[in-house]
Protein backbone atom coordinates (compact mmCIF):
# COMPACT_ATOMS: atom_id res chain seq x y z
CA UNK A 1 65.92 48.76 123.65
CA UNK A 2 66.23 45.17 122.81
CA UNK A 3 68.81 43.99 124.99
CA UNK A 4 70.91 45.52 127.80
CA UNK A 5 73.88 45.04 125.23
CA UNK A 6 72.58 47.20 122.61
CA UNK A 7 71.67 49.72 125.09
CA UNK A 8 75.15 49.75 126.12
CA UNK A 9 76.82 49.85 122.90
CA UNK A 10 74.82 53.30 122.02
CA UNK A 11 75.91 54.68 125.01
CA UNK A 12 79.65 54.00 124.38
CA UNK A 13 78.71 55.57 120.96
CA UNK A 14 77.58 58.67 122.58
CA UNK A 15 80.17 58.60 125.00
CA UNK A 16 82.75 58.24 122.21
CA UNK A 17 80.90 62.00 120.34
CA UNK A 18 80.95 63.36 123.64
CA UNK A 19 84.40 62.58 124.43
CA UNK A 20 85.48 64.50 120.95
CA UNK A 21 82.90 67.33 121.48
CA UNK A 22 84.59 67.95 124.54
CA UNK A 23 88.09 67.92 123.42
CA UNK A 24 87.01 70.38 120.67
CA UNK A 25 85.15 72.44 122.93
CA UNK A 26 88.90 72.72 125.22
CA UNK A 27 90.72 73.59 122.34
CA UNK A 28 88.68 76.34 121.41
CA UNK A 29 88.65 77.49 125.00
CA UNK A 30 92.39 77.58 125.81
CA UNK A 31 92.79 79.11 122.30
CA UNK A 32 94.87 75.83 121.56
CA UNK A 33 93.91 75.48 117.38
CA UNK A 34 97.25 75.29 115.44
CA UNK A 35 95.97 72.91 112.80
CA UNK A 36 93.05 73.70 111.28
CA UNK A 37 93.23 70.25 109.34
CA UNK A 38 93.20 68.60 112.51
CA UNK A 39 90.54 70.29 114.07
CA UNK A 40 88.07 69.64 111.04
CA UNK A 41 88.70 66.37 111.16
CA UNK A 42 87.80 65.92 114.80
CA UNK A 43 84.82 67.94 113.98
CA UNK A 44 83.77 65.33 111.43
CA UNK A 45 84.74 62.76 113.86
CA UNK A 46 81.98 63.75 116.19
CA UNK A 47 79.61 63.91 113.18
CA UNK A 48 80.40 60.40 112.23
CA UNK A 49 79.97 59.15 115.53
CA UNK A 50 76.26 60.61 115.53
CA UNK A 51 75.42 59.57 112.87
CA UNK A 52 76.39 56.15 113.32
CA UNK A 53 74.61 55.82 116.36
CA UNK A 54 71.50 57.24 115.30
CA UNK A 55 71.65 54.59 112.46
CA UNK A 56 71.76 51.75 114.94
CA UNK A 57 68.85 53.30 117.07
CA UNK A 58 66.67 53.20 114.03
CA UNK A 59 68.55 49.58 113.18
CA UNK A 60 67.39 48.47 116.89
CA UNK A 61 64.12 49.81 116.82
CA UNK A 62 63.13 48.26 113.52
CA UNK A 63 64.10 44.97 114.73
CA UNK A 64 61.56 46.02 117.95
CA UNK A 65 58.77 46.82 115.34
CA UNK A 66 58.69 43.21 114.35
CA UNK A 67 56.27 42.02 116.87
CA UNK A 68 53.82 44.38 116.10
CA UNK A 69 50.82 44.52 114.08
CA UNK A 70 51.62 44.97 110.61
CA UNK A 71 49.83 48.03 109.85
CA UNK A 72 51.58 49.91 112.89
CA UNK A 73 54.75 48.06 112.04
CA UNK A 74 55.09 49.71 109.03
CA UNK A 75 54.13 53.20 109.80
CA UNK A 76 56.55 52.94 112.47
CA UNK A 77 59.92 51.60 110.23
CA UNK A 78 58.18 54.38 107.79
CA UNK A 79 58.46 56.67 110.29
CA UNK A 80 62.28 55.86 111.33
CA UNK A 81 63.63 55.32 107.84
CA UNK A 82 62.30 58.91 106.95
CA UNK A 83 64.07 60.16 110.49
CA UNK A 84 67.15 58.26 108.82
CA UNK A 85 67.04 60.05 105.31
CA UNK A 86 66.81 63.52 107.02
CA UNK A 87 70.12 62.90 108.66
């Protein structure tokens, strides 16, 4: 990580998914589901969240491949835009 600001903004990110995967994970439990809508949604919630903060991983750790050499700096942002596309 870059900065101790970027590390802390991916962990509110995961905190965030967490925070939802829980909830769903208690409404399954206590059999509380009345609104299948709703529930999806959440369920795509948590998704989003994910994905967004594996996105700005790869965002911060292209930045960090800058100051290498430039044959390993491009076999690593090779390597984390293909991580990216299989998302």
């Amino acid at each position: 990580m870059k900065t101790t600001k970027e590390k802390k903004a991916l962990i509110d990110r995961l905190s965030r998914a967490e925070g939802q995967v829980h909830a769903l994970r208690h409404t399954l439990e206590t059999g509380d589901v009345c609104d299948c809508k709703a529930f999806i949604s959440q369920i795509k919630a948590a998704r989003s969240a994910l994905k967004r903060t594996s996105e700005q991983f790869v965002l911060n750790h292209i930045h960090l491949c800058q100051t290498l050499p430039k044959a390993e700096r491009e076999a690593q942002i090779e390597e984390a835009l293909k991580a990216l596309a299989r998302d």
